[in-house]
PDB file of N, CA and C in Angstrom:
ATOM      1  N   UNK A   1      21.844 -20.761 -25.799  1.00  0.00           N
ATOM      2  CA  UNK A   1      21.648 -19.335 -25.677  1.00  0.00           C
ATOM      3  C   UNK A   1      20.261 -19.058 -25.115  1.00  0.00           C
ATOM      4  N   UNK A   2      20.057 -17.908 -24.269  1.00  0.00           N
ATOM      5  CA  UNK A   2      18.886 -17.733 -23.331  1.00  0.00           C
ATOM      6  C   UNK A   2      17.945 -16.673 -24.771  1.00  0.00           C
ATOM      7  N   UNK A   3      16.659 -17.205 -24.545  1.00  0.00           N
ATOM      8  CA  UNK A   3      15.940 -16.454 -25.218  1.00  0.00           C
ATOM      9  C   UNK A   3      15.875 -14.854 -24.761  1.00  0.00           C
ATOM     10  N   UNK A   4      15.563 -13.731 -25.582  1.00  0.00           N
ATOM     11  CA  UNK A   4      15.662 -12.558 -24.690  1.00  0.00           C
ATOM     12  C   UNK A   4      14.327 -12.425 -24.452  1.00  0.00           C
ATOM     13  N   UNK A   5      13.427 -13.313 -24.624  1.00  0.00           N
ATOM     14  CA  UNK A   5      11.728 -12.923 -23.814  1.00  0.00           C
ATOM     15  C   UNK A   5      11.531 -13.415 -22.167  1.00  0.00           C
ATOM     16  N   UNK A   6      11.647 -14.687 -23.131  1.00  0.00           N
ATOM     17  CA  UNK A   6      11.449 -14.991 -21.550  1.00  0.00           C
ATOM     18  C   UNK A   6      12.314 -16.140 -20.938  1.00  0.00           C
ATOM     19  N   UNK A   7      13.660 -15.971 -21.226  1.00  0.00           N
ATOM     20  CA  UNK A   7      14.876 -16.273 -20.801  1.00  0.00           C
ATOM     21  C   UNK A   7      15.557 -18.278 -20.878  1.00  0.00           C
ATOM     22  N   UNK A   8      14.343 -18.235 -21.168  1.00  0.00           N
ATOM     23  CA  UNK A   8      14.693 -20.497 -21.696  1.00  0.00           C
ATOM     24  C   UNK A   8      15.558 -20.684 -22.514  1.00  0.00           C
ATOM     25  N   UNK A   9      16.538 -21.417 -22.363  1.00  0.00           N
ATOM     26  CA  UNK A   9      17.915 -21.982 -22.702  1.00  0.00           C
ATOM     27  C   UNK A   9      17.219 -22.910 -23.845  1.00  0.00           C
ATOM     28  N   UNK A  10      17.903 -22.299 -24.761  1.00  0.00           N
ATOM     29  CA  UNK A  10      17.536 -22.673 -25.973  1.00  0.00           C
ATOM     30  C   UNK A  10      18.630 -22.942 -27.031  1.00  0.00           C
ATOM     31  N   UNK A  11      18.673 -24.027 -27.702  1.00  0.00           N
ATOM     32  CA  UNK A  11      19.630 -24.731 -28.701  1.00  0.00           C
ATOM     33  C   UNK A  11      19.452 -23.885 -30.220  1.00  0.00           C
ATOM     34  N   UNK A  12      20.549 -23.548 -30.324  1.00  0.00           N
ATOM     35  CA  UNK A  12      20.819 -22.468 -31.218  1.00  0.00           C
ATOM     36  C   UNK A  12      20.146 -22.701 -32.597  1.00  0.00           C
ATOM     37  N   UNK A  13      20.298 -23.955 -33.221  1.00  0.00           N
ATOM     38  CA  UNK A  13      19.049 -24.360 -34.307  1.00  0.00           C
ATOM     39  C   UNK A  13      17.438 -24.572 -33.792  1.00  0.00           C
ATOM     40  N   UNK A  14      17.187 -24.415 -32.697  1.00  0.00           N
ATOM     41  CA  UNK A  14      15.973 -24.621 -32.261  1.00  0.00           C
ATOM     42  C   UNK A  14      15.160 -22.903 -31.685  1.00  0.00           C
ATOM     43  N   UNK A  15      16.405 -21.922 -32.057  1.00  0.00           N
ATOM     44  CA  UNK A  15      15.857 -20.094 -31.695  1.00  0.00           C
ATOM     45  C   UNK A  15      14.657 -19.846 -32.414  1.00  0.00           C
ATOM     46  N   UNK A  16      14.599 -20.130 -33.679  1.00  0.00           N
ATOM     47  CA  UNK A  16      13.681 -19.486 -34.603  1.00  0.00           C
ATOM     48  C   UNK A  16      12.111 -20.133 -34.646  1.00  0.00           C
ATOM     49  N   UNK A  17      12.379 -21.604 -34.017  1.00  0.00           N
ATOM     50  CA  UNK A  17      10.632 -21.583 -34.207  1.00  0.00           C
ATOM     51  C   UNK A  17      10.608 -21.681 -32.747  1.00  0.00           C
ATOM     52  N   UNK A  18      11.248 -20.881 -31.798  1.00  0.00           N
ATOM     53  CA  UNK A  18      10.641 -21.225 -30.500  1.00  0.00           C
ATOM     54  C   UNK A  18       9.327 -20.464 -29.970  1.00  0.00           C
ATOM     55  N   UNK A  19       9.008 -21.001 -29.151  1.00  0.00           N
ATOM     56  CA  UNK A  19       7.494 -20.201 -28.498  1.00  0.00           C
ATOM     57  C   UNK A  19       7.864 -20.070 -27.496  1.00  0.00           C
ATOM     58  N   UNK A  20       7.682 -18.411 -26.980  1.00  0.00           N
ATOM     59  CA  UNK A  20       7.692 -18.675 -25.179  1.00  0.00           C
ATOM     60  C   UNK A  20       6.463 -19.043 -24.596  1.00  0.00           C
ATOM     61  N   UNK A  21       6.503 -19.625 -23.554  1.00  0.00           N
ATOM     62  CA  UNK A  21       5.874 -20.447 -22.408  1.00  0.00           C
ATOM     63  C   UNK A  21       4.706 -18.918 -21.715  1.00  0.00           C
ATOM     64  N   UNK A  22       3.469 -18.444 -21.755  1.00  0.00           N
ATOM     65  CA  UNK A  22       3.141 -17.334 -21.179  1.00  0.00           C
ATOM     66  C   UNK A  22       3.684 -17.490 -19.655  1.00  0.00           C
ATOM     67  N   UNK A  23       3.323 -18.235 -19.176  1.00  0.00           N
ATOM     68  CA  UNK A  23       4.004 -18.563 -17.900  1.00  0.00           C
ATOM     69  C   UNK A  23       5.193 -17.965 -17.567  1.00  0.00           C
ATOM     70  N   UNK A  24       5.843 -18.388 -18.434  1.00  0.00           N
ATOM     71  CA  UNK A  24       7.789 -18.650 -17.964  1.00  0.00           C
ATOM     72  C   UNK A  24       7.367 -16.874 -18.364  1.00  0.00           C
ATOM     73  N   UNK A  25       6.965 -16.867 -19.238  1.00  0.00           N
ATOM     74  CA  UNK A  25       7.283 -14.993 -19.572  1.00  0.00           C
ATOM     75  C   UNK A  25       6.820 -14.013 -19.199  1.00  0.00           C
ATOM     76  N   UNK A  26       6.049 -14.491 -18.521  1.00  0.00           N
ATOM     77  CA  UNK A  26       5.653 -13.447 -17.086  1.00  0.00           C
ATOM     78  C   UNK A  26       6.442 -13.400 -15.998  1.00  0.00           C
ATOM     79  N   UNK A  27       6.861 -14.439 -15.748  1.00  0.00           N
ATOM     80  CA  UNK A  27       7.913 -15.076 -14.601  1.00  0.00           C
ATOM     81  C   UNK A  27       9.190 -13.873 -15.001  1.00  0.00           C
ATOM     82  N   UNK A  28       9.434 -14.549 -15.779  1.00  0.00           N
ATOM     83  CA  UNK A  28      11.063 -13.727 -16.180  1.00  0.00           C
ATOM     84  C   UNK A  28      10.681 -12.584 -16.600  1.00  0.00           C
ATOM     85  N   UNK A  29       9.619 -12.066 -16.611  1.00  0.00           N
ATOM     86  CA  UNK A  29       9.516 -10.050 -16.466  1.00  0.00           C
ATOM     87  C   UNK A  29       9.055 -10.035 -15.121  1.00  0.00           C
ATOM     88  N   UNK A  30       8.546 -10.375 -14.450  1.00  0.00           N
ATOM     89  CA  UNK A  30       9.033 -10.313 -12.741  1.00  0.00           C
ATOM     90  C   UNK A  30      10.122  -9.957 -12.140  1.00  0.00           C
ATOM     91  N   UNK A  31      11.080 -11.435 -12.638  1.00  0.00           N
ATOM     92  CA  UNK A  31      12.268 -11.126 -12.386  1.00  0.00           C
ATOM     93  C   UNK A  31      12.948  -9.934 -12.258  1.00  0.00           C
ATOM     94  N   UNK A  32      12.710  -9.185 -13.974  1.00  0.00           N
ATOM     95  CA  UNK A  32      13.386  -8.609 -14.656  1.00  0.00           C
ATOM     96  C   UNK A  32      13.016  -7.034 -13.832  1.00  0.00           C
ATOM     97  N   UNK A  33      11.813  -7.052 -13.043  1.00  0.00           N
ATOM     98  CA  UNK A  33      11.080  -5.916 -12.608  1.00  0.00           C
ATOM     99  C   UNK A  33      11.728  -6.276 -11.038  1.00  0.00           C
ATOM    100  N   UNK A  34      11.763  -6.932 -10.278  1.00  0.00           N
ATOM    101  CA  UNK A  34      12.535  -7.552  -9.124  1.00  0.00           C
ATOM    102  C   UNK A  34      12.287  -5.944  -8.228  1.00  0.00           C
ATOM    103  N   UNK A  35      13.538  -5.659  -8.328  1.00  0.00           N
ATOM    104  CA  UNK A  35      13.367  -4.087  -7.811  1.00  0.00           C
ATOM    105  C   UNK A  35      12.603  -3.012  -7.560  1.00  0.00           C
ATOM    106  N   UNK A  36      12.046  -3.170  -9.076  1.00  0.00           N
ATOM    107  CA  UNK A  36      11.052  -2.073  -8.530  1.00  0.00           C
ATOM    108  C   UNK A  36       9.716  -2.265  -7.830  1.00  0.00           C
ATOM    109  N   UNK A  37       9.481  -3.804  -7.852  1.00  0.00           N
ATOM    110  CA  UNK A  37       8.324  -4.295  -6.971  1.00  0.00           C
ATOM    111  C   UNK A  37       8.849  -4.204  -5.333  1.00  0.00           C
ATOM    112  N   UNK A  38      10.118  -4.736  -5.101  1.00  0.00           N
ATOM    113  CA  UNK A  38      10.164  -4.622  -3.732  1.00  0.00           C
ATOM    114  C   UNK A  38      10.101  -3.272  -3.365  1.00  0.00           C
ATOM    115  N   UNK A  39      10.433  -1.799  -4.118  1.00  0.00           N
ATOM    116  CA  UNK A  39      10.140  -0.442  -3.476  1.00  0.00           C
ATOM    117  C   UNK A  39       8.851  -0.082  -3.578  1.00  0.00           C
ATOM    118  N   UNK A  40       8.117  -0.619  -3.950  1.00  0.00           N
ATOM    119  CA  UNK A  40       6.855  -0.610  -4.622  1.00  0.00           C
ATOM    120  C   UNK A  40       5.916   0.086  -3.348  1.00  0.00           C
ATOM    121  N   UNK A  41       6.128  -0.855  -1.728  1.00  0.00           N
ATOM    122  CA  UNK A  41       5.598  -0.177  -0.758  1.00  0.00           C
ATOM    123  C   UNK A  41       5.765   0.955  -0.179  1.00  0.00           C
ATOM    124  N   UNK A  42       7.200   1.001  -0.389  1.00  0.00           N
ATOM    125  CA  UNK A  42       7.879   2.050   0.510  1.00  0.00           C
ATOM    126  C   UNK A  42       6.885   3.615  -0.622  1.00  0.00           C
ATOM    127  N   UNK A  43       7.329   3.459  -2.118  1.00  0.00           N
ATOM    128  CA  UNK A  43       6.946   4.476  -2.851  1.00  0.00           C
ATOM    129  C   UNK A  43       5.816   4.604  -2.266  1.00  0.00           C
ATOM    130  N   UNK A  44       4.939   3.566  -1.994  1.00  0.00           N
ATOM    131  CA  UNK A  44       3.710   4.032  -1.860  1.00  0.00           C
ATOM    132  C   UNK A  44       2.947   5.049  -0.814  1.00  0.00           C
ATOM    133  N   UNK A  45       3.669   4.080   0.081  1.00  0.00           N
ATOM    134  CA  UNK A  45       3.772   4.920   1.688  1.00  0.00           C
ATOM    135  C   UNK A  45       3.933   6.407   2.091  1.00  0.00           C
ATOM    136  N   UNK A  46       5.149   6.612   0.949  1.00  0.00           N
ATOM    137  CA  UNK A  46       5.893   8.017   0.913  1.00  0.00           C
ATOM    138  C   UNK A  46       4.611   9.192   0.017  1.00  0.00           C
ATOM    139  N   UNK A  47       4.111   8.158  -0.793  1.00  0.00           N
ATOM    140  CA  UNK A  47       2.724   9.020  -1.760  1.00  0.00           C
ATOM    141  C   UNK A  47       2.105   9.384  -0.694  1.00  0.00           C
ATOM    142  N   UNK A  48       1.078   8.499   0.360  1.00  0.00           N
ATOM    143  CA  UNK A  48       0.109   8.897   0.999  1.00  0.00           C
ATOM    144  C   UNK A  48       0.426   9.493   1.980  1.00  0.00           C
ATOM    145  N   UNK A  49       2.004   9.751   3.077  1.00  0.00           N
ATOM    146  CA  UNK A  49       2.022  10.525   3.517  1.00  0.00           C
ATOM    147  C   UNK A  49       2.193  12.023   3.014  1.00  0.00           C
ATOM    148  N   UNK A  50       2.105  11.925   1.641  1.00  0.00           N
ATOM    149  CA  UNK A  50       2.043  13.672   1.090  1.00  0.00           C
ATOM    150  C   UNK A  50       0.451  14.054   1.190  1.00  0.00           C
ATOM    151  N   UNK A  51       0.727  15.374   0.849  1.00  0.00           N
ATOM    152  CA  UNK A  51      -0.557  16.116   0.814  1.00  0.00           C
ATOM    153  C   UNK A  51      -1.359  15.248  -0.266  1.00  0.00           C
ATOM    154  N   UNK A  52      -1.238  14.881  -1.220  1.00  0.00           N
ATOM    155  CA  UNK A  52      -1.887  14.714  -2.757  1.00  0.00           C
ATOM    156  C   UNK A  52      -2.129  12.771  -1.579  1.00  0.00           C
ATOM    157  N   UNK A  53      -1.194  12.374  -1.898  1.00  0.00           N
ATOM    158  CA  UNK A  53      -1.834  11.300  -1.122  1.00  0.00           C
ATOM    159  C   UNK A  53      -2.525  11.261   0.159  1.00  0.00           C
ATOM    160  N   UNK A  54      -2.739  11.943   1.208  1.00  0.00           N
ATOM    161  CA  UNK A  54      -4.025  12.049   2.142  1.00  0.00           C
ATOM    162  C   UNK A  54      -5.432  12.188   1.733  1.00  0.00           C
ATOM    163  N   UNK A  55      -5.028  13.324   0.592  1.00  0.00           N
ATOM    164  CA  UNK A  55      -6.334  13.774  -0.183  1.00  0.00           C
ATOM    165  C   UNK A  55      -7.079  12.502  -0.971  1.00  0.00           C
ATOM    166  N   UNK A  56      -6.007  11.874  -2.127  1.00  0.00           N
ATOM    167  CA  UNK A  56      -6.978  10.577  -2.459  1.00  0.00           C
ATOM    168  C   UNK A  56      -7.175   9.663  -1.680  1.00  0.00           C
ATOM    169  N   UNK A  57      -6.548   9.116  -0.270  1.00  0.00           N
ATOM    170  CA  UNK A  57      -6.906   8.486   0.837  1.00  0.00           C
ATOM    171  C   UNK A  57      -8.744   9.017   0.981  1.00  0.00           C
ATOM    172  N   UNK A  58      -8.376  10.456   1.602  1.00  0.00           N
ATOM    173  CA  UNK A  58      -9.813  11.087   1.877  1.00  0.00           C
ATOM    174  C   UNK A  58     -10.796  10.842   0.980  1.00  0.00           C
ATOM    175  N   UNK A  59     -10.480  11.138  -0.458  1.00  0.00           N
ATOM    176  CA  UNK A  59     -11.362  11.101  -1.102  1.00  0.00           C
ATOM    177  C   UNK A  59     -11.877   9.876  -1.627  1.00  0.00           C
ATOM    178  N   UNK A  60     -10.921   8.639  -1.657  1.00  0.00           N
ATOM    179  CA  UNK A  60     -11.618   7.023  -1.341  1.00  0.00           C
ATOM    180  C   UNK A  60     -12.352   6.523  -0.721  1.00  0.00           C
ATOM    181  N   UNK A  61     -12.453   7.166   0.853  1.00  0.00           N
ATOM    182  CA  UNK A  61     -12.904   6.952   1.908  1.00  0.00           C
ATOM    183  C   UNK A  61     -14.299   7.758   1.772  1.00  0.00           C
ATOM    184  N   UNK A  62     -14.384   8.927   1.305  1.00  0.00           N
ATOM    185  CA  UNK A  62     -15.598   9.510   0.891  1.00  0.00           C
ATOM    186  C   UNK A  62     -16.405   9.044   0.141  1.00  0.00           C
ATOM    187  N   UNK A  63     -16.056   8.528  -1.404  1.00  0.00           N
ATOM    188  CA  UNK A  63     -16.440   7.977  -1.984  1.00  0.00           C
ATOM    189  C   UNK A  63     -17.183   6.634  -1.486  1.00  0.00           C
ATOM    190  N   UNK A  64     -16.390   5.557  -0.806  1.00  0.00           N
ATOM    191  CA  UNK A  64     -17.066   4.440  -0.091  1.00  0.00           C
ATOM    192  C   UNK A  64     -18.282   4.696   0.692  1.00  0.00           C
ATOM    193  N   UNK A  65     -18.049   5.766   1.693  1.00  0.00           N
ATOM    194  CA  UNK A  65     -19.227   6.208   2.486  1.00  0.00           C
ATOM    195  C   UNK A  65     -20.472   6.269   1.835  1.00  0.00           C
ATOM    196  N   UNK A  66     -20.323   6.689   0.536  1.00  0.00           N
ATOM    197  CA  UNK A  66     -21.379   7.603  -0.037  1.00  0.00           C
ATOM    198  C   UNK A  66     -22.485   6.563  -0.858  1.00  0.00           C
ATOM    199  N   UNK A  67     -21.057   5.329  -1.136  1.00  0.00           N
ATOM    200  CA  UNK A  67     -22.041   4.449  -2.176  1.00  0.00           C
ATOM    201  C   UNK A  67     -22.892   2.948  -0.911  1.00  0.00           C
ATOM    202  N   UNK A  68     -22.663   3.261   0.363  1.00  0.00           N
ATOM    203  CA  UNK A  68     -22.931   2.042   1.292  1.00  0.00           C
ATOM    204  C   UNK A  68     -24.212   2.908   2.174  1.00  0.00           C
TER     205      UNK A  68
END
């Protein structure tokens, strides 16, 4: 049976003292996120061509100026 953290095939007397792997359990919430990372650009894209996103564009770009 697959653990529900971070998904390692695990022997049914061996569930209760298992440890997940930090590794593996980052991995398999990746996975688990899959989707919404690949729209991840597009959302983003669609932010900065709005008004509210030009503005924090602008105002990043201001900010940089100011501290160089």
């Amino acid at each position: 049976m697959p653990c529900e953290r971070c998904g390692a095939s695990l022997d049914r007397t061996a569930a209760a003292s298992h440890e997940c792997d930090p590794e593996r359990l980052a991995e398999y919430q990746m996975f688990g996120m899959r989707h919404e990372i690949a729209g991840f650009e597009k959302r983003l894209r669609d932010y900065l061509d709005r008004a509210h996103g030009r503005f924090e564009v602008w105002l990043a770009a201001h900010h940089v100026r100011r501290k160089t």
